[in-house]
C-alpha atoms as a PDB file:
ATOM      1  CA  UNK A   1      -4.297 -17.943 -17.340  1.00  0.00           C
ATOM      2  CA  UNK A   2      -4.856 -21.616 -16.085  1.00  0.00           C
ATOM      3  CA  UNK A   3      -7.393 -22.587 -13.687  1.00  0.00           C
ATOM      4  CA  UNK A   4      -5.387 -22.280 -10.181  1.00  0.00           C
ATOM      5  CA  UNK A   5      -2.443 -20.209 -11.509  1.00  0.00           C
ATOM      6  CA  UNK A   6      -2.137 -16.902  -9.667  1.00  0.00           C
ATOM      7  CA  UNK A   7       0.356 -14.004 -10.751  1.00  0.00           C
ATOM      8  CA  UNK A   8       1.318 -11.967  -8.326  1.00  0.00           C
ATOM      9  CA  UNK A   9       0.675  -8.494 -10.268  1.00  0.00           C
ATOM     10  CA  UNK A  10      -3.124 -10.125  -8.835  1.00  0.00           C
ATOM     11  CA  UNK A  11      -2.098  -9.326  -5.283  1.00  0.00           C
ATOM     12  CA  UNK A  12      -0.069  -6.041  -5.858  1.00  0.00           C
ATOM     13  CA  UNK A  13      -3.202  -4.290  -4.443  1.00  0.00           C
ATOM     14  CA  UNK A  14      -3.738  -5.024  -1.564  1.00  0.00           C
ATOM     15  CA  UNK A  15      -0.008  -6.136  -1.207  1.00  0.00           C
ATOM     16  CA  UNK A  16       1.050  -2.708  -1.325  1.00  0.00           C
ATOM     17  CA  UNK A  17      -1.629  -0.919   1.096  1.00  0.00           C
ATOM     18  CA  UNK A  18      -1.111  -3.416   3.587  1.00  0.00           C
ATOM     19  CA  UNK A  19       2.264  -3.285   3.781  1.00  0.00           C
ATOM     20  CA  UNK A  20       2.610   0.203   3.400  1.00  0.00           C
ATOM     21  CA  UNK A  21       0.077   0.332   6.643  1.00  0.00           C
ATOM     22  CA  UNK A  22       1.927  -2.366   8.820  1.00  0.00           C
ATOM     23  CA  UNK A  23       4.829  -0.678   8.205  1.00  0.00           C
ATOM     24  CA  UNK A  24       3.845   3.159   8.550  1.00  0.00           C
ATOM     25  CA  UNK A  25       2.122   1.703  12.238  1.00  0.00           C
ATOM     26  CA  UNK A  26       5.542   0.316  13.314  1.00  0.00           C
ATOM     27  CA  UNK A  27       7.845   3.015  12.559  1.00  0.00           C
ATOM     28  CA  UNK A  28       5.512   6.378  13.293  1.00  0.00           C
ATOM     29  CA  UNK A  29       4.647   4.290  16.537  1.00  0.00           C
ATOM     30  CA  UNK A  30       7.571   3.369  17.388  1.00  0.00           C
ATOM     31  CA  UNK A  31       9.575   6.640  16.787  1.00  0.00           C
ATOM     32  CA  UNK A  32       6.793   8.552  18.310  1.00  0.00           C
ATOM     33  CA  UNK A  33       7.209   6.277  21.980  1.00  0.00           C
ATOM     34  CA  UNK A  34      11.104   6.902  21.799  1.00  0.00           C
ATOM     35  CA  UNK A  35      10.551  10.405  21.026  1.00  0.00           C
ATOM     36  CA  UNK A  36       8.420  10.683  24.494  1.00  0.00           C
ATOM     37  CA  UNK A  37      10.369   7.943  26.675  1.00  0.00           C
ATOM     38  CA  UNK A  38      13.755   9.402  25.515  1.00  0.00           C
ATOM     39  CA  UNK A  39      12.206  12.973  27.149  1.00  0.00           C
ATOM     40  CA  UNK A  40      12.334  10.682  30.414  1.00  0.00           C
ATOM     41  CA  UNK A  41       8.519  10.566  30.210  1.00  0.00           C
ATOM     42  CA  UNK A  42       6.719   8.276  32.481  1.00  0.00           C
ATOM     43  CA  UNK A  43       5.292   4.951  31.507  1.00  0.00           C
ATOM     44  CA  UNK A  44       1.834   6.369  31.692  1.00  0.00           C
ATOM     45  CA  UNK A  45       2.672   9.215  29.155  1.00  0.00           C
ATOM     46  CA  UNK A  46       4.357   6.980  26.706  1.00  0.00           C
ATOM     47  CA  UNK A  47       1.601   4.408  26.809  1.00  0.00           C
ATOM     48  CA  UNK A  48      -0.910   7.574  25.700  1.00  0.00           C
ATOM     49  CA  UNK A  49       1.210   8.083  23.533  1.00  0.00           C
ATOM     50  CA  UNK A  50       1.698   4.915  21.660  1.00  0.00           C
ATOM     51  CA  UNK A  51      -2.164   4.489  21.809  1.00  0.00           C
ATOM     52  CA  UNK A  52      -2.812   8.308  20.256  1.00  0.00           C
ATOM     53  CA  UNK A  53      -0.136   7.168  17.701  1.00  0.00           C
ATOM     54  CA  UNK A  54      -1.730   3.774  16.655  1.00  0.00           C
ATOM     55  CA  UNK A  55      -5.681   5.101  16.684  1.00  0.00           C
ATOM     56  CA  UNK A  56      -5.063   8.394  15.082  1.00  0.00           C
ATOM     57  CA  UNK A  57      -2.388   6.764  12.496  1.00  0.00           C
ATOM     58  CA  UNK A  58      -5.225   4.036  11.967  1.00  0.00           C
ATOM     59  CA  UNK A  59      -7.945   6.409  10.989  1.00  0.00           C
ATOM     60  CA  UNK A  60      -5.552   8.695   9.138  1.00  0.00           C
ATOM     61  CA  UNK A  61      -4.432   6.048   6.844  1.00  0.00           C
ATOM     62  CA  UNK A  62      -8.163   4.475   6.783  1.00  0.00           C
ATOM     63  CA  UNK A  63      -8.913   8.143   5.020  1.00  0.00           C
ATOM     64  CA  UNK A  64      -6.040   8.490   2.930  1.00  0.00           C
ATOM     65  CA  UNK A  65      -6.210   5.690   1.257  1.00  0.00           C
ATOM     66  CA  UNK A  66      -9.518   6.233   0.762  1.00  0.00           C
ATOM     67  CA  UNK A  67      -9.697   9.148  -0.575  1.00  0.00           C
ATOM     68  CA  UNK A  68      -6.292   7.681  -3.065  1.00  0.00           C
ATOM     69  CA  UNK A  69      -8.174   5.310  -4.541  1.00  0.00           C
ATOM     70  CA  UNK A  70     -11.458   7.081  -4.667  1.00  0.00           C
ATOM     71  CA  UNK A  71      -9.945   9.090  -6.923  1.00  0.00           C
ATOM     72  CA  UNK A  72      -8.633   6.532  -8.954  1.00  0.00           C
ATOM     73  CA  UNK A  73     -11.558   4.808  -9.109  1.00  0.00           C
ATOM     74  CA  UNK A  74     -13.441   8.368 -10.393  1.00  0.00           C
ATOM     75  CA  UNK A  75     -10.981   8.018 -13.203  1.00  0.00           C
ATOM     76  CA  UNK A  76     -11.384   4.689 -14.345  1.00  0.00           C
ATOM     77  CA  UNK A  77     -15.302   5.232 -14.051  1.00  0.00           C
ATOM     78  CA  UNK A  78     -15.196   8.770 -16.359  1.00  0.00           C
ATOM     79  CA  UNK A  79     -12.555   7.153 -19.152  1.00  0.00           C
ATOM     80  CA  UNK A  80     -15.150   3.820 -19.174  1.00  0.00           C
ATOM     81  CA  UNK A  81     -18.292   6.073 -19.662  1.00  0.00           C
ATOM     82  CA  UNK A  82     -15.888   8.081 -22.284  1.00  0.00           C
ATOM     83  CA  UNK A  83     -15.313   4.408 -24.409  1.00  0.00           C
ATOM     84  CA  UNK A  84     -19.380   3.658 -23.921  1.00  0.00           C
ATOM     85  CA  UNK A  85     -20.206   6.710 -25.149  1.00  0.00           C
ATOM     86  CA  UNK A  86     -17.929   6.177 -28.469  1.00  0.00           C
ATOM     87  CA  UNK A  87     -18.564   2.576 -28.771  1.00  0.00           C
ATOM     88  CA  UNK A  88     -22.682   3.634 -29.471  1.00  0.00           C
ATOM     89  CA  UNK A  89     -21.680   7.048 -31.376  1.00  0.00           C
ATOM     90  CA  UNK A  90     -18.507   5.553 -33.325  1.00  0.00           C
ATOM     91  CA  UNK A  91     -18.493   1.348 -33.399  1.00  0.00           C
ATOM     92  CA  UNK A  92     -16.125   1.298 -36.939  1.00  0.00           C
ATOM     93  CA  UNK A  93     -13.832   3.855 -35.414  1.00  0.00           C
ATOM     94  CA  UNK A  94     -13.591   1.791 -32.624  1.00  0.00           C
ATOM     95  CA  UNK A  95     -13.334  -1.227 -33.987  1.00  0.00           C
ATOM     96  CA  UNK A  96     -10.347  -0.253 -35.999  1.00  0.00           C
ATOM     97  CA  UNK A  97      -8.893   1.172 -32.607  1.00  0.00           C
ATOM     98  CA  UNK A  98      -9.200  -2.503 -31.252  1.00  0.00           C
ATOM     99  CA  UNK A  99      -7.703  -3.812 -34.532  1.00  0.00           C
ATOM    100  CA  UNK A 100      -4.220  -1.509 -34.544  1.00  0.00           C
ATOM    101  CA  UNK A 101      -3.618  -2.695 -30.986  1.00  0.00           C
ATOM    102  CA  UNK A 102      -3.807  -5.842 -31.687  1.00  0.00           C
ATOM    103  CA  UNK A 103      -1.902  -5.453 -34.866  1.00  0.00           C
ATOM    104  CA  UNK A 104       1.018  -3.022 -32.830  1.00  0.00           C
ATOM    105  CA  UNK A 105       1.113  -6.618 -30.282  1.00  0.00           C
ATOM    106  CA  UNK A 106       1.635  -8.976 -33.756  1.00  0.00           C
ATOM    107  CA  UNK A 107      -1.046 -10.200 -35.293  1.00  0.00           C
ATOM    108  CA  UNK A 108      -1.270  -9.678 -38.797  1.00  0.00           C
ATOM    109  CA  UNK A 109      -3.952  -6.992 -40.377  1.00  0.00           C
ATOM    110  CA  UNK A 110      -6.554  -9.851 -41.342  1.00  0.00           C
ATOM    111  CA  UNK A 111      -6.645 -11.792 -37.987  1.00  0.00           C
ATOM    112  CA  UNK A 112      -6.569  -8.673 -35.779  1.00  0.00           C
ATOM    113  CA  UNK A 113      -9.637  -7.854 -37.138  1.00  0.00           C
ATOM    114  CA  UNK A 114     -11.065 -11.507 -36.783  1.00  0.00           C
ATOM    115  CA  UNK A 115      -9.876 -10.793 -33.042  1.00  0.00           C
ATOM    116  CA  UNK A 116     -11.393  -7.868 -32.642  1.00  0.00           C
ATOM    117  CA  UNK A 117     -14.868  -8.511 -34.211  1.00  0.00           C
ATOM    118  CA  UNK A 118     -15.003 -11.555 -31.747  1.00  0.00           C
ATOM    119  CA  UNK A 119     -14.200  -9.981 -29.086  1.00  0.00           C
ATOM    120  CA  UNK A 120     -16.758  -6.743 -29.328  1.00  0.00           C
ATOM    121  CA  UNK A 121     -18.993  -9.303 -30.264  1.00  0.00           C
ATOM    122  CA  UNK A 122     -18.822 -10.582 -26.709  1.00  0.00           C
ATOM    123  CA  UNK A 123     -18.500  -7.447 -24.972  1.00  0.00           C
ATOM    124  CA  UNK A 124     -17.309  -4.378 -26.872  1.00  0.00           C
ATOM    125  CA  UNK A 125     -16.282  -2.545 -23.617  1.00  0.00           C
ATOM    126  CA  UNK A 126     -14.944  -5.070 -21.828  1.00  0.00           C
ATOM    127  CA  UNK A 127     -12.603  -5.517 -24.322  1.00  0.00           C
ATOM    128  CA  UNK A 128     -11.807  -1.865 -25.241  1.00  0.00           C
ATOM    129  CA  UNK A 129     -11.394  -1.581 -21.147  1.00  0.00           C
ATOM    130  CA  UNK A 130      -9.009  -4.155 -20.975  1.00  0.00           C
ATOM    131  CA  UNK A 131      -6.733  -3.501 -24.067  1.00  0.00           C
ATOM    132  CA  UNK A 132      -7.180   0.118 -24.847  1.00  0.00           C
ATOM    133  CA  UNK A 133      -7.191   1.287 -21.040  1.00  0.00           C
ATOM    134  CA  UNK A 134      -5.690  -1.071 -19.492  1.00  0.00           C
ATOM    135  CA  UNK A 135      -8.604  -1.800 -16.771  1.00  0.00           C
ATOM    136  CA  UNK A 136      -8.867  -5.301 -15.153  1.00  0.00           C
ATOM    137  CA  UNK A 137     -11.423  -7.032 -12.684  1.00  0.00           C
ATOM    138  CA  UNK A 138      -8.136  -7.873 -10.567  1.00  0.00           C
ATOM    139  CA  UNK A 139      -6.494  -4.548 -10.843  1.00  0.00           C
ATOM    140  CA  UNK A 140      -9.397  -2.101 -10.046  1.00  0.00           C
ATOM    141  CA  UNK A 141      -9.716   0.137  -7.870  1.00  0.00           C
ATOM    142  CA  UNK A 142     -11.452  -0.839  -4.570  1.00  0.00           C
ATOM    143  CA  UNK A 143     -11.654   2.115  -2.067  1.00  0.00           C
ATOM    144  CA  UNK A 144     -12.799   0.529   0.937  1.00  0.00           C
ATOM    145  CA  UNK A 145     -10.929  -2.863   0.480  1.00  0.00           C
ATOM    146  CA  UNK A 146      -7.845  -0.414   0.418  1.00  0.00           C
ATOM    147  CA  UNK A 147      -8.626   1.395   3.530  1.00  0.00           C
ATOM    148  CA  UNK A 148     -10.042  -1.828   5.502  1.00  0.00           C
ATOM    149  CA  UNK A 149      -6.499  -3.168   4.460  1.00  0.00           C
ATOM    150  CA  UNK A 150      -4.826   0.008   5.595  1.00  0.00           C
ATOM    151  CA  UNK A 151      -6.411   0.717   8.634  1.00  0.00           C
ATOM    152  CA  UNK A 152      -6.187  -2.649   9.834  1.00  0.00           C
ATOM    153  CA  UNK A 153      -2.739  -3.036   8.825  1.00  0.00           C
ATOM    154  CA  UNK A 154      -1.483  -0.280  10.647  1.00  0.00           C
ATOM    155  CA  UNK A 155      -3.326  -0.883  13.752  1.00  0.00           C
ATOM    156  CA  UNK A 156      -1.592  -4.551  14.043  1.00  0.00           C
ATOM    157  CA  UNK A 157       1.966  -2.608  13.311  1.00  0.00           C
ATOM    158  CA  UNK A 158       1.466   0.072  15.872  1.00  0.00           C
ATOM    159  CA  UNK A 159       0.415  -2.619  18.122  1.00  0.00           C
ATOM    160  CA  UNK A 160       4.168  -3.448  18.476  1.00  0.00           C
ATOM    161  CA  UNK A 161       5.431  -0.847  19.925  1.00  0.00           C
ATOM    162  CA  UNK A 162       2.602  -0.569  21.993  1.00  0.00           C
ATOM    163  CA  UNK A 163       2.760  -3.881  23.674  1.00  0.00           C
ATOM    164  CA  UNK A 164       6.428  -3.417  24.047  1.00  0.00           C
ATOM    165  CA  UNK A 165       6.016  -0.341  26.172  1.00  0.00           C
ATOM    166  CA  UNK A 166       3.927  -2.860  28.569  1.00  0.00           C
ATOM    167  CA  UNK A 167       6.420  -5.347  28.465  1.00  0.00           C
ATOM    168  CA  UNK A 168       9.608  -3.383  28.736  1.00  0.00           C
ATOM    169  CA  UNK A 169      11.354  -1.789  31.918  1.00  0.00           C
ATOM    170  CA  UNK A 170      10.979   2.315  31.493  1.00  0.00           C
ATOM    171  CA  UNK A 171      14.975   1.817  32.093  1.00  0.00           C
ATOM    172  CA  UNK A 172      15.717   0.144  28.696  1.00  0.00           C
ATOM    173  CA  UNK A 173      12.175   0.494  27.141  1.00  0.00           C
ATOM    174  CA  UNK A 174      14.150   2.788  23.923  1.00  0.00           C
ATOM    175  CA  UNK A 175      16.412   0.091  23.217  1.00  0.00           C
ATOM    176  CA  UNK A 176      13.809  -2.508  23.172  1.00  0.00           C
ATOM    177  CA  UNK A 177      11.020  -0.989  21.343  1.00  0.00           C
ATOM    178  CA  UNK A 178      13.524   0.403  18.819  1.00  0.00           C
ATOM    179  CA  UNK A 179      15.351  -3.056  18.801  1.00  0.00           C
ATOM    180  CA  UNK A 180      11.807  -4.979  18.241  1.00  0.00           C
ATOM    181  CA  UNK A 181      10.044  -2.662  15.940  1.00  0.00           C
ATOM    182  CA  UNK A 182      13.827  -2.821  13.711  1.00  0.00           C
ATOM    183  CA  UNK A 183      13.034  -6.519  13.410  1.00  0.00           C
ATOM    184  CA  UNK A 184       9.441  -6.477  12.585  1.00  0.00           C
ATOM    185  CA  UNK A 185      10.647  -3.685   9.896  1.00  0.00           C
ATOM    186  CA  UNK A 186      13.080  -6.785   8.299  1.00  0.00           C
ATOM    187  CA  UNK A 187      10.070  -8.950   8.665  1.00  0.00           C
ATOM    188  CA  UNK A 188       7.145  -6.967   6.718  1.00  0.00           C
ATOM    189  CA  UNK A 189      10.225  -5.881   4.744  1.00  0.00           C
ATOM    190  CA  UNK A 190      11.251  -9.511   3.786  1.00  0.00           C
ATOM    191  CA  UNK A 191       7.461 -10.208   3.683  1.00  0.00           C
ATOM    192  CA  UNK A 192       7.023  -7.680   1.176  1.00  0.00           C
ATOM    193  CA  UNK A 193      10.081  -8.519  -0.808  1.00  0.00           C
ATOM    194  CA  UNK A 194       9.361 -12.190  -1.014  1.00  0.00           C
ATOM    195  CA  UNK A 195       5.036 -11.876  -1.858  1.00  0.00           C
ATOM    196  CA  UNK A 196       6.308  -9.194  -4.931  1.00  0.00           C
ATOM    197  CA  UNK A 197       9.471 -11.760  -6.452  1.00  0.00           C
ATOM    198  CA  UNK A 198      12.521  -9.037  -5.124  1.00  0.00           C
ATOM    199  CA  UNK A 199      15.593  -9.875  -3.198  1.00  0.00           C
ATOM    200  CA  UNK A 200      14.308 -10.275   0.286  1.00  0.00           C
ATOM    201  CA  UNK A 201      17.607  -8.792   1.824  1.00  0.00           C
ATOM    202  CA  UNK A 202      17.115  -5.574  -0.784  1.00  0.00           C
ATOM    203  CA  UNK A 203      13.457  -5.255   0.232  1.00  0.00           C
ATOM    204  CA  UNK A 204      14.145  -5.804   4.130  1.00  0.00           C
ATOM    205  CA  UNK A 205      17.382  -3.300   4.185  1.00  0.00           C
ATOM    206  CA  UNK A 206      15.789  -0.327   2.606  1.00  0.00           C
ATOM    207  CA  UNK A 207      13.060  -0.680   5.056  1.00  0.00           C
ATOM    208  CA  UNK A 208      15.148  -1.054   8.089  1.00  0.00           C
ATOM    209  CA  UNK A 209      17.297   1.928   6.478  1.00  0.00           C
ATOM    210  CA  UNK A 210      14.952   4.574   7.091  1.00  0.00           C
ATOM    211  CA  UNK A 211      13.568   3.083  10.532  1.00  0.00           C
ATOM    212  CA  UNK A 212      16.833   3.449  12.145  1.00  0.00           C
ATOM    213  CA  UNK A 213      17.108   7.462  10.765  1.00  0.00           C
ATOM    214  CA  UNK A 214      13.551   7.971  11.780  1.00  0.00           C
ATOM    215  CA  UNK A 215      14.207   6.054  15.186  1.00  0.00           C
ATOM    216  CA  UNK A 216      17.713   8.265  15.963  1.00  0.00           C
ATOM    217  CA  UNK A 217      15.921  11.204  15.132  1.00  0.00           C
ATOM    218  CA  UNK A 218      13.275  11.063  17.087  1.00  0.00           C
ATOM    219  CA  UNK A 219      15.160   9.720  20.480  1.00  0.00           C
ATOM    220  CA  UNK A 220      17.729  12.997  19.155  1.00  0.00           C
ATOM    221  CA  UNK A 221      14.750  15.674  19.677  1.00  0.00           C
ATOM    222  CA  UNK A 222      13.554  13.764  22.484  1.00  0.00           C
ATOM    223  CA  UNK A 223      16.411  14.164  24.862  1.00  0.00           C
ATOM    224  CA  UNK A 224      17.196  17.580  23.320  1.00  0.00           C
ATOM    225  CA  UNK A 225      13.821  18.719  25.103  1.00  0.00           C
ATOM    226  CA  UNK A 226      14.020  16.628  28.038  1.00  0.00           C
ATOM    227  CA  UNK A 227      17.380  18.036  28.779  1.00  0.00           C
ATOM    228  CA  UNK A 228      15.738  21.655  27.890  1.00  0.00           C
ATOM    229  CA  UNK A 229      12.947  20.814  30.768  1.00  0.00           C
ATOM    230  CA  UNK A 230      14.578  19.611  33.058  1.00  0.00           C
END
């Protein structure tokens, strides 16, 4: 890769756990404050809510990603110490490994073997790591950078709907929170869709898709027990 040329399998990462957590903070937010307003709850109550919403999502997603790419990173870590151990018990037999690789990717027998000899020269597991298992500096797993990103992401998403219920008159607070949170769904969507190379519209519209079902549902079962209280 040239000096100063970024690809944007780099950023797919973090990408993906902070948009999954900006996006999980809008919508859960969001359809949990129209669940509670549409129950003709008062300001105060929905406000709670919206708050319990955007802390408890925050930590929950904080953990779960956590523990995700813990787990991931447990893998990487056992198949690494798996190739260290054969790379000091079996060098030819891994040598040879390295050398069909390259030869399966086009490089005739003779300079495969050039290739590889160079390269486990330099660093024998770095090299098995990268084209036997696949493992890159960019690409590993990073537990805490992944829940930072999560945590943080969803915070600033749920933060929408929150603000909105301060904003908004209680007698048209479901339209606009569901009417704002829709649009910042298109943006993270389009966001998304534009950092990863897909169609922006594609990537926006599947996002907004499922907001509005999780949006109707939620204002659905929270009139349904409304009406049943009152």
């Amino acid at each position: 890769m040239r000096s100063g040329e970024r690809h944007r399998s780099e950023r797919i990462g973090w990408l993906r756990a902070a948009v999954l957590g900006a996006n999980d903070g809008i919508l859960s937010t969001a359809s949990l404050v129209v669940g509670v307003a549409a129950a003709e709850a008062t300001r105060h109550t929905v406000l709670v809510a919206g708050i319990s919403g955007l802390v408890a999502g925050a930590f929950s997603m904080a953990a779960g990603e956590y523990v995700s790419v813990s787990s991931q990173a447990d893998t990487e870590q056992a198949d690494l110490a798996l190739e260290r151990k054969e790379l000091a018990t079996q060098p030819e037999a891994e040598l040879d490994e390295l050398t069909e690789i390259y030869v399966g990717r086009g490089l005739d027998q003779d300079l495969a073997r050039t290739v590889a000899q160079q390269l486990m020269a330099k660093d024998a597991l770095k090299a098995h790591a990268r084209d036997e298992l696949g493992f890159t500096d960019e690409l590993a797993a990073r537990p805490i950078q992944a829940a930072m990103a999560s945590a943080a992401s969803f915070a600033i998403g749920a933060g929408v709907p929150v603000l909105t219920i301060l904003l908004s008159p209680m007698s048209v607070l479901v339209v606009l929170v569901s009417s704002v949170s829709l649009a910042c769904l298109f943006g993270t969507g389009a966001i998304a869709a534009r950092l990863g190379g897909a169609s922006i519209l594609v990537g926006a519209g599947r996002v907004v898709f499922w907001g509005i079902l999780a949006l109707a549902a939620t204002a659905a079962i929270g009139r349904l027990f409304g009406a049943a209280a009152g």
